[in-house]
PDB file of N, CA and C in Angstrom:
ATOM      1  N   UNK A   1      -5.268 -20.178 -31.596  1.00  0.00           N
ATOM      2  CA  UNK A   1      -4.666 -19.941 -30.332  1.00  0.00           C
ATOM      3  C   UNK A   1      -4.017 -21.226 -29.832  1.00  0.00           C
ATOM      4  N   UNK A   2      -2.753 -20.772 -29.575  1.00  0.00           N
ATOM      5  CA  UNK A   2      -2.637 -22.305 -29.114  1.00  0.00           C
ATOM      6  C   UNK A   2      -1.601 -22.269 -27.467  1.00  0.00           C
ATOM      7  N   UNK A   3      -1.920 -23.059 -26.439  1.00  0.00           N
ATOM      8  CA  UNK A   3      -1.714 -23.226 -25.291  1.00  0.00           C
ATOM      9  C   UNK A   3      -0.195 -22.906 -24.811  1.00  0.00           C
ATOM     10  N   UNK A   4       0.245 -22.012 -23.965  1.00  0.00           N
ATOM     11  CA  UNK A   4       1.569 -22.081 -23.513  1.00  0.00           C
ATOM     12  C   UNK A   4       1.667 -22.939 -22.228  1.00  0.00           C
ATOM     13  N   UNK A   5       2.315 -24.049 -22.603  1.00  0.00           N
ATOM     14  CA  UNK A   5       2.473 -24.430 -20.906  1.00  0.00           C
ATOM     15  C   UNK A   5       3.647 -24.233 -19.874  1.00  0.00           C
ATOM     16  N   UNK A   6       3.889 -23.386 -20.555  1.00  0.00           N
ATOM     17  CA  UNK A   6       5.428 -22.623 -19.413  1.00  0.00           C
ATOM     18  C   UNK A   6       4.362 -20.709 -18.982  1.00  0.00           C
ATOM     19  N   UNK A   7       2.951 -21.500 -19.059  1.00  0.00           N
ATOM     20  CA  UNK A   7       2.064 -19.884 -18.789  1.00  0.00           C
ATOM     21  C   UNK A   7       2.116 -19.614 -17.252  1.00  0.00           C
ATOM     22  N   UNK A   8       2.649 -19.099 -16.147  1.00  0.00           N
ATOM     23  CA  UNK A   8       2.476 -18.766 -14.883  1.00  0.00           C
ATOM     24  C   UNK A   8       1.400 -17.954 -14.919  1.00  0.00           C
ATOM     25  N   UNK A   9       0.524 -18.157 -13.722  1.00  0.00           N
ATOM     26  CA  UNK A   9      -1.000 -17.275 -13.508  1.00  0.00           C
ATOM     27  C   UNK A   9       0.034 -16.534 -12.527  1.00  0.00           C
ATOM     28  N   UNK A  10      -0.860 -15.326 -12.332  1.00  0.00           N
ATOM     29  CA  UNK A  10      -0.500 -14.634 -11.202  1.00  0.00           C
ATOM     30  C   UNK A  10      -0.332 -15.348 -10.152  1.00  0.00           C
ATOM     31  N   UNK A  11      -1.642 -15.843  -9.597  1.00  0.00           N
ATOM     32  CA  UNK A  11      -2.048 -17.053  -8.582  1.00  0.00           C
ATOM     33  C   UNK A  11      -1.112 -17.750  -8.462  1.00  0.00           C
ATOM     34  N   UNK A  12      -0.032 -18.306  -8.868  1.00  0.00           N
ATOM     35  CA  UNK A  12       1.121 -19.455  -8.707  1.00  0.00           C
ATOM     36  C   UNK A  12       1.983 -18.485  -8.358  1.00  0.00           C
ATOM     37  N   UNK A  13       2.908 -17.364  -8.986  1.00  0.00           N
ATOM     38  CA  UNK A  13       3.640 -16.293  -8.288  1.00  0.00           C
ATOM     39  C   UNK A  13       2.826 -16.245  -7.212  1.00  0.00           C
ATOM     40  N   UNK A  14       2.204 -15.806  -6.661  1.00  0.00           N
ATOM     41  CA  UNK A  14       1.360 -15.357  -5.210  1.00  0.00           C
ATOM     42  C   UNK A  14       1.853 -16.272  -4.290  1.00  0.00           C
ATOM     43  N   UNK A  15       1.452 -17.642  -4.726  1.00  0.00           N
ATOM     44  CA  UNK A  15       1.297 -18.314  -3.739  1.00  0.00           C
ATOM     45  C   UNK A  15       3.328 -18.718  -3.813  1.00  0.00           C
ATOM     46  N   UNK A  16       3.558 -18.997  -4.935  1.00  0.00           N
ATOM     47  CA  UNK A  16       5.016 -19.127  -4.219  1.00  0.00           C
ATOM     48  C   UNK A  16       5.879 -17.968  -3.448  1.00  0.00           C
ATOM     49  N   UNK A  17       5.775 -17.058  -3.803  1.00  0.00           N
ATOM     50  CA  UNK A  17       6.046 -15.522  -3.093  1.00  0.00           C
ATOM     51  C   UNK A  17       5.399 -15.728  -1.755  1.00  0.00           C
ATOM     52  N   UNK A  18       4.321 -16.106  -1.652  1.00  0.00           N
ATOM     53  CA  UNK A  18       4.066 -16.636   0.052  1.00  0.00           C
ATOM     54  C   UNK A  18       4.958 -17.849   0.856  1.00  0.00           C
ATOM     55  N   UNK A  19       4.742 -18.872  -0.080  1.00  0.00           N
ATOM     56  CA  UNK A  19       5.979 -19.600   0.509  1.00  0.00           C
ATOM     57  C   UNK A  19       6.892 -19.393   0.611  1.00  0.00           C
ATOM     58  N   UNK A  20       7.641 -18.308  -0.034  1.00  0.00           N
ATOM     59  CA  UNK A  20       9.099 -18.037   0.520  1.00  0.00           C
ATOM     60  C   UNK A  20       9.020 -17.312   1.547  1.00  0.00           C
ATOM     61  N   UNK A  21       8.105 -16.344   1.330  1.00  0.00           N
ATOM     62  CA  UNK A  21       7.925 -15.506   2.444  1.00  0.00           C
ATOM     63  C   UNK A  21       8.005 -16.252   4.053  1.00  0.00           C
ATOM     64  N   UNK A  22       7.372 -17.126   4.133  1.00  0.00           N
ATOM     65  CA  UNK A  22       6.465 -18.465   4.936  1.00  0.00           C
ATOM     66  C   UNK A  22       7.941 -18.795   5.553  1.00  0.00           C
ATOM     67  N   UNK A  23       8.870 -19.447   4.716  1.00  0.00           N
ATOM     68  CA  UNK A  23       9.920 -19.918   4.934  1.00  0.00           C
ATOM     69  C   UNK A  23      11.218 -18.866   5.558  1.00  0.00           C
ATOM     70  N   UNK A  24      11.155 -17.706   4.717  1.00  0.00           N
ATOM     71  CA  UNK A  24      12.427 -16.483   5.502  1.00  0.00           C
ATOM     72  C   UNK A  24      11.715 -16.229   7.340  1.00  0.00           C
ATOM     73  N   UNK A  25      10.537 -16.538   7.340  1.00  0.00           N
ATOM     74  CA  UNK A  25       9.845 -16.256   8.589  1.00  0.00           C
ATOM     75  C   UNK A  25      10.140 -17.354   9.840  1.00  0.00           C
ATOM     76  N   UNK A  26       9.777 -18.372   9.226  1.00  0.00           N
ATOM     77  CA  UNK A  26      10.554 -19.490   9.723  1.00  0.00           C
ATOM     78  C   UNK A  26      11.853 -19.467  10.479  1.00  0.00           C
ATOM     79  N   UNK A  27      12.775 -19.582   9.323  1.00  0.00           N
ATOM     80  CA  UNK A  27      14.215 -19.286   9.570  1.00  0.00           C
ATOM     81  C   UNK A  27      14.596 -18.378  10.282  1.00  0.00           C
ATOM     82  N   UNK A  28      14.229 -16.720  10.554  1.00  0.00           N
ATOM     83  CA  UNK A  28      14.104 -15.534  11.464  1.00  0.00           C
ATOM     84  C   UNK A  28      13.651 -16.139  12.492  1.00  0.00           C
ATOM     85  N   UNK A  29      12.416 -16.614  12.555  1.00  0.00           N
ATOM     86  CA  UNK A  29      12.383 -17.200  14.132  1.00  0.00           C
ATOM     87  C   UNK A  29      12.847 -18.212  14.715  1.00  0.00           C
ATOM     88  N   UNK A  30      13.625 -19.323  14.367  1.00  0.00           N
ATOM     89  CA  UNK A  30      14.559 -19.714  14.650  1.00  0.00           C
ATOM     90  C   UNK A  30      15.248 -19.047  15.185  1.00  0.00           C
ATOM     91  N   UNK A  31      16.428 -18.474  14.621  1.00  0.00           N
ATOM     92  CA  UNK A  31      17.091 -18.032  14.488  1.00  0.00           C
ATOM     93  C   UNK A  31      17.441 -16.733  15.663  1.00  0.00           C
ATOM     94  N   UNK A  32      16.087 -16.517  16.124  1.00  0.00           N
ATOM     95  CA  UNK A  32      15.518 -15.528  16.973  1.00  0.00           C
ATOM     96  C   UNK A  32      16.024 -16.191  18.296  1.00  0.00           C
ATOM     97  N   UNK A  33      15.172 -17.332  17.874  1.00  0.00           N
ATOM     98  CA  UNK A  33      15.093 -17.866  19.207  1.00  0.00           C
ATOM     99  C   UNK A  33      16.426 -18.698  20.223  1.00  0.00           C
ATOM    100  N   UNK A  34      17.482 -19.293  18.838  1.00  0.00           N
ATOM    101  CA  UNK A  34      18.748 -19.632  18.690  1.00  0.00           C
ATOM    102  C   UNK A  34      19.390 -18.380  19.607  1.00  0.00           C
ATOM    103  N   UNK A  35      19.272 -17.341  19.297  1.00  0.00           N
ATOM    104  CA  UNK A  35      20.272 -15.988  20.130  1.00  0.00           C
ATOM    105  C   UNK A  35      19.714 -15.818  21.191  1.00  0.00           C
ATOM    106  N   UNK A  36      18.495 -15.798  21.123  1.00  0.00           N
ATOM    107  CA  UNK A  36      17.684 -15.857  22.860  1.00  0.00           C
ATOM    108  C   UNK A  36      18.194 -16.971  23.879  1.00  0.00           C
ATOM    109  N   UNK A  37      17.934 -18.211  23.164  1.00  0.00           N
ATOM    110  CA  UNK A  37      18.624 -19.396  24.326  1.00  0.00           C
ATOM    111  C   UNK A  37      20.074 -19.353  24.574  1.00  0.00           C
ATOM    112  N   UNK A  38      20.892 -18.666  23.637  1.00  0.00           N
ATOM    113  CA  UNK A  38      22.447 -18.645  23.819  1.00  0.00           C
ATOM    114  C   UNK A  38      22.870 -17.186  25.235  1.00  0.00           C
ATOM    115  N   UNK A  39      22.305 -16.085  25.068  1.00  0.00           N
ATOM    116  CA  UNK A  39      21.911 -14.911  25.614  1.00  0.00           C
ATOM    117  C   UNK A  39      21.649 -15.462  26.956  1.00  0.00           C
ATOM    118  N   UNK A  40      20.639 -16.307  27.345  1.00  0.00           N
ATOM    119  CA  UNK A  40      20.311 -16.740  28.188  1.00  0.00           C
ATOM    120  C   UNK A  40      21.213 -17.442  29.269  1.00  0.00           C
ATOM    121  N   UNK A  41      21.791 -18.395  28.495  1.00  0.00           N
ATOM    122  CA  UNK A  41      22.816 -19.714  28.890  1.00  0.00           C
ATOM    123  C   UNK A  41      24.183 -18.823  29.163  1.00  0.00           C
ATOM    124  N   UNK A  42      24.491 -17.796  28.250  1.00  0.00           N
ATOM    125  CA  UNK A  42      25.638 -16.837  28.660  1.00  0.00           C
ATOM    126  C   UNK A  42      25.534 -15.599  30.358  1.00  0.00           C
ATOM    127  N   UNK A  43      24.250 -15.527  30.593  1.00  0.00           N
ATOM    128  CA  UNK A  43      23.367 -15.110  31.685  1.00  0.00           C
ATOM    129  C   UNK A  43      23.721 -15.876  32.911  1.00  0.00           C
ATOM    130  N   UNK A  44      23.253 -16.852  32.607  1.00  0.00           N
ATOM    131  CA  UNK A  44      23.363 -18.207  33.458  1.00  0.00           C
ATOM    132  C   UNK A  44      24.442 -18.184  33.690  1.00  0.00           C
ATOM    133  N   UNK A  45      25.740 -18.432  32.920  1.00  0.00           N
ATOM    134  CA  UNK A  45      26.708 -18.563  33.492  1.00  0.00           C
ATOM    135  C   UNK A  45      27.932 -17.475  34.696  1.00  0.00           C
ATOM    136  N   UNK A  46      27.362 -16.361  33.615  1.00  0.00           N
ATOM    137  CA  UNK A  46      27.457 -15.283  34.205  1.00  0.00           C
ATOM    138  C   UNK A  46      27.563 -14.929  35.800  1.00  0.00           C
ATOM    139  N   UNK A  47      26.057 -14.934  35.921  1.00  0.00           N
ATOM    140  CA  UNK A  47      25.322 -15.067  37.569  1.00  0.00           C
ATOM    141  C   UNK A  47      25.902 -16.743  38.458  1.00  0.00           C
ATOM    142  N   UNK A  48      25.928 -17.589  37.775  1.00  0.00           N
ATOM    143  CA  UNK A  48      26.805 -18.575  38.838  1.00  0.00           C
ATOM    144  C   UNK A  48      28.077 -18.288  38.891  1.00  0.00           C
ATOM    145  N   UNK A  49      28.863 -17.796  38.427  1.00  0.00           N
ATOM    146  CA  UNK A  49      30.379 -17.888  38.368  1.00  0.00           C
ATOM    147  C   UNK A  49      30.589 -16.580  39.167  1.00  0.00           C
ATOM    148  N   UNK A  50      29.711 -15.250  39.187  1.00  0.00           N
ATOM    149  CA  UNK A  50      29.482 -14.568  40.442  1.00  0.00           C
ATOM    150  C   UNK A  50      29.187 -15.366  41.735  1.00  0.00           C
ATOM    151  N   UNK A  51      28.046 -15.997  41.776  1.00  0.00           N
ATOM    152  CA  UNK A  51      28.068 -16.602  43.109  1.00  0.00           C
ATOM    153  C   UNK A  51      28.986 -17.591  43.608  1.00  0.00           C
ATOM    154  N   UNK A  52      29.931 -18.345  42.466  1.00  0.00           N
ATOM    155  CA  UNK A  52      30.870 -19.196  43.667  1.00  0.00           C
ATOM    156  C   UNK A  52      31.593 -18.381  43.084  1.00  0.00           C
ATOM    157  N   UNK A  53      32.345 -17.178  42.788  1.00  0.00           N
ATOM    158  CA  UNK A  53      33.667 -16.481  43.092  1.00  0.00           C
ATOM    159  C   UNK A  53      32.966 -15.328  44.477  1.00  0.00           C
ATOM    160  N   UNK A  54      31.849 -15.045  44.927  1.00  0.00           N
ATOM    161  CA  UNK A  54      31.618 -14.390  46.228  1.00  0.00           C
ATOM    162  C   UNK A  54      31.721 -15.663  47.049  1.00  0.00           C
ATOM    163  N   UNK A  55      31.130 -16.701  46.848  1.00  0.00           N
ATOM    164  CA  UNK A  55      31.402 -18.032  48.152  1.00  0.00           C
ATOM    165  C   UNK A  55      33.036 -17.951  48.463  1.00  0.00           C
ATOM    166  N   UNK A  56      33.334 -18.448  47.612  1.00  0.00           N
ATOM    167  CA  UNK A  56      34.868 -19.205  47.998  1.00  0.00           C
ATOM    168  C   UNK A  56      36.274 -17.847  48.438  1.00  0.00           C
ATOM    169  N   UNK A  57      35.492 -16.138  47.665  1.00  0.00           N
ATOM    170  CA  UNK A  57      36.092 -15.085  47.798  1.00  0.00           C
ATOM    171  C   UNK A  57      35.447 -14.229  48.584  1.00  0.00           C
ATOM    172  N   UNK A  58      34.945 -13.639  49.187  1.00  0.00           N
ATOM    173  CA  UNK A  58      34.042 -12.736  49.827  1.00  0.00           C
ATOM    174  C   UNK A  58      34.843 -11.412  49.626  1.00  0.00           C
ATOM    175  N   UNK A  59      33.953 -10.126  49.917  1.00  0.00           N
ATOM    176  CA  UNK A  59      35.004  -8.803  49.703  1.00  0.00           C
ATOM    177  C   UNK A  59      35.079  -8.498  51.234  1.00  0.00           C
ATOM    178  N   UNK A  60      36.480  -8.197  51.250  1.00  0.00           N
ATOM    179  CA  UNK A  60      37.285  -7.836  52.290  1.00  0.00           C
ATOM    180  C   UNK A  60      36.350  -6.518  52.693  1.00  0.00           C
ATOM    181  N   UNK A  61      36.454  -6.415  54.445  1.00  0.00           N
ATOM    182  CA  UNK A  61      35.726  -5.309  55.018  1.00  0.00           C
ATOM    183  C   UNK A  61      36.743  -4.181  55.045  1.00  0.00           C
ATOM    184  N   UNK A  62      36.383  -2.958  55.091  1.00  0.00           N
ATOM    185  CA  UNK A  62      37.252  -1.970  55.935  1.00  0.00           C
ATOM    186  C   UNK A  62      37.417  -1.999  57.064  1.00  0.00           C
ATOM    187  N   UNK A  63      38.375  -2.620  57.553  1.00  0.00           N
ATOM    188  CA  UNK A  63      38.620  -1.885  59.646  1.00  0.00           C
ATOM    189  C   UNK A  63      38.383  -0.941  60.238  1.00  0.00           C
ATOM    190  N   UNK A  64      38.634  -0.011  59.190  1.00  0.00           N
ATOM    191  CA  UNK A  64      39.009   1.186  59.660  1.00  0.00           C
ATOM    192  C   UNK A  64      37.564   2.254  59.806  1.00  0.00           C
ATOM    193  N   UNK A  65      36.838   1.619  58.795  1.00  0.00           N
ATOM    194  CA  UNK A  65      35.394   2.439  58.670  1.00  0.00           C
ATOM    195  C   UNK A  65      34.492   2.149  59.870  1.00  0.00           C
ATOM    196  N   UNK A  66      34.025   0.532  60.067  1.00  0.00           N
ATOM    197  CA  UNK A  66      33.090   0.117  60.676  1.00  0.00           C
ATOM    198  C   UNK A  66      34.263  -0.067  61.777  1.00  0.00           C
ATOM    199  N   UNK A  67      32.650  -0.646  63.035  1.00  0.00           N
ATOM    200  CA  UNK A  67      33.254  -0.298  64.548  1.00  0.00           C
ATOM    201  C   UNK A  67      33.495  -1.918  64.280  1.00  0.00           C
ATOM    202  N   UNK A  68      33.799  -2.322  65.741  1.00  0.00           N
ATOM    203  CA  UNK A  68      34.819  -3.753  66.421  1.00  0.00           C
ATOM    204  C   UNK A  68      33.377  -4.326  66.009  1.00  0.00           C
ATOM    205  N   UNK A  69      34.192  -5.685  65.639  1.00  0.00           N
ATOM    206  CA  UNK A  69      32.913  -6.971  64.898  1.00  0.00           C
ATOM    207  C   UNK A  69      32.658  -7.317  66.626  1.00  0.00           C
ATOM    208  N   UNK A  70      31.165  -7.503  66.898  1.00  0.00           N
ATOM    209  CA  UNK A  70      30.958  -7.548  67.746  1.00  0.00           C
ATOM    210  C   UNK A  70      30.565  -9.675  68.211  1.00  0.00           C
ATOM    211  N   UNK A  71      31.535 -10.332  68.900  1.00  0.00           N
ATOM    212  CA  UNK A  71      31.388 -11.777  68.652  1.00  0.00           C
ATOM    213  C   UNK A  71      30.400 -12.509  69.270  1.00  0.00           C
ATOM    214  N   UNK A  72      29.819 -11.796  70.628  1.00  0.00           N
ATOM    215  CA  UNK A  72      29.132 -12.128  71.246  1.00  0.00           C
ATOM    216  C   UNK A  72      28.212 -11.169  72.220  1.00  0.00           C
ATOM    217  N   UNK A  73      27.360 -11.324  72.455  1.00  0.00           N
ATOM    218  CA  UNK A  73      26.530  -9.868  73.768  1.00  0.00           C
ATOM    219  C   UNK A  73      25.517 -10.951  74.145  1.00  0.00           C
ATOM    220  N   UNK A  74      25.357 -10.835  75.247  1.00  0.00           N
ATOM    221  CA  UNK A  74      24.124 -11.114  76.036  1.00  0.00           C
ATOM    222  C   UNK A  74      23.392 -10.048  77.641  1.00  0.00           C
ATOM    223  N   UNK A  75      22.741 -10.856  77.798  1.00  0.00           N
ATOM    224  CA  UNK A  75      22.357  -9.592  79.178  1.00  0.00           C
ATOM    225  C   UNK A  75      22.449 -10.189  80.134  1.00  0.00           C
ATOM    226  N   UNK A  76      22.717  -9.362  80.949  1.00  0.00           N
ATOM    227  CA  UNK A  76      23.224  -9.906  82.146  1.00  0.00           C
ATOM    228  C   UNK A  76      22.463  -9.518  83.609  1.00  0.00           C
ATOM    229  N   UNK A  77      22.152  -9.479  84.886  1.00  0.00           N
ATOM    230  CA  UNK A  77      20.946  -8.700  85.143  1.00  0.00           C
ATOM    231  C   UNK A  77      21.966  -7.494  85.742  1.00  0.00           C
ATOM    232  N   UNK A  78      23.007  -7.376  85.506  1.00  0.00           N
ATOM    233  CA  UNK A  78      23.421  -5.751  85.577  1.00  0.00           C
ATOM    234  C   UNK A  78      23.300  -5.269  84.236  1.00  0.00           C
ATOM    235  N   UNK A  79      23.011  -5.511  82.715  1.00  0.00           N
ATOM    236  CA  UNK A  79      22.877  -4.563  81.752  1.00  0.00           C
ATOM    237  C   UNK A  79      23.331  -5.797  80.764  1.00  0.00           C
ATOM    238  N   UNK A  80      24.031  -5.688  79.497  1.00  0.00           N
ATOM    239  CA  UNK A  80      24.576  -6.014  78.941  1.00  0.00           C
ATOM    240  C   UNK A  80      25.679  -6.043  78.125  1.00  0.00           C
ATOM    241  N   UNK A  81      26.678  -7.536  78.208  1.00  0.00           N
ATOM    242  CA  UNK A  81      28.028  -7.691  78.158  1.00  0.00           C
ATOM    243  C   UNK A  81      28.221  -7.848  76.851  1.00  0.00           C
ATOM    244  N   UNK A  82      28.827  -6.812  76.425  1.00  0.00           N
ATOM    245  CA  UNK A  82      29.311  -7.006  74.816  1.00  0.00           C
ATOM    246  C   UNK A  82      30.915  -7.390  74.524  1.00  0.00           C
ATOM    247  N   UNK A  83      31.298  -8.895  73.748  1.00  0.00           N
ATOM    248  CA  UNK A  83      32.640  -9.231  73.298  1.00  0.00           C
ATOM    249  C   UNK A  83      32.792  -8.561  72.379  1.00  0.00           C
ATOM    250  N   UNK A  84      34.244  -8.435  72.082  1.00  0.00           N
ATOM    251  CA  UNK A  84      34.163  -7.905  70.986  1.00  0.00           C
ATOM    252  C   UNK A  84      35.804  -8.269  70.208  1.00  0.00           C
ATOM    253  N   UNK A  85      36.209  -8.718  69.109  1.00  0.00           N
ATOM    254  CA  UNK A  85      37.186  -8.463  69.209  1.00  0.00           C
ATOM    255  C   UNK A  85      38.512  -8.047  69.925  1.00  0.00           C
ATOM    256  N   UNK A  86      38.618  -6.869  69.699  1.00  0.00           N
ATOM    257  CA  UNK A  86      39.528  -6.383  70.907  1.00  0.00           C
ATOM    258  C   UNK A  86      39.755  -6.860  72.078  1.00  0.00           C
ATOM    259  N   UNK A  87      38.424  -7.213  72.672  1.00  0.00           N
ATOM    260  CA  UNK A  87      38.062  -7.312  74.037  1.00  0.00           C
ATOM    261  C   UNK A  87      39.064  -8.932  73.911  1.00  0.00           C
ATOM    262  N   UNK A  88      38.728  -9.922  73.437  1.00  0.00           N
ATOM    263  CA  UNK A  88      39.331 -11.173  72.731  1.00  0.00           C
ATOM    264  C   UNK A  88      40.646 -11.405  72.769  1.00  0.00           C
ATOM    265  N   UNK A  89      41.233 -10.280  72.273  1.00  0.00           N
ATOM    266  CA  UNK A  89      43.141 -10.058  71.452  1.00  0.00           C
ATOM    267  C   UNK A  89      43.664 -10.196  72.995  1.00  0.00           C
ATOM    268  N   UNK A  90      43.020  -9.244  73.881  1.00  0.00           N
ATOM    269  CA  UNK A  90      43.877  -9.141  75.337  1.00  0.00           C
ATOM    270  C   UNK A  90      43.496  -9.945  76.399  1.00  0.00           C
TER     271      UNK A  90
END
């Protein structure tokens, strides 16, 4: 009988078949986590670039729906005096 030394045991497949395994797992979670922080940062930008285009833009009201913007009211001891726009123009 004489010795092969190119003999692989099962045991050496196993364990390298784990290390690759070990390693594609690795790389997936990376990789995972790479699209999560980008996802995120695209989020981020998202939601700020909403809030300063509502700062610097606000959405226009209807006139026509809601009543006179009311600028000022207080009470008075006959009842209470409401400004209002309109009241303002004239």
């Amino acid at each position: 009988m004489t010795a092969n030394t190119a003999d692989f045991g099962s045991n050496a497949l196993s364990a390298l078949l784990r290390a690759l395994g070990l390693v594609a797992l690795a790389i997936g979670a990376a990789l995972a986590f790479f699209f999560a922080f980008a996802a995120a940062v695209i989020v981020a930008l998202m939601v700020s670039g909403a809030a300063i285009a509502m700062r610097f833009r606000p959405r226009r009201r209807d006139r026509t729906v809601a009543g006179p913007e009311v600028l000022d009211a207080h009470r008075t001891p006959s009842g209470w005096v409401v400004e209002t726009a309109a009241k303002r123009k004239s």
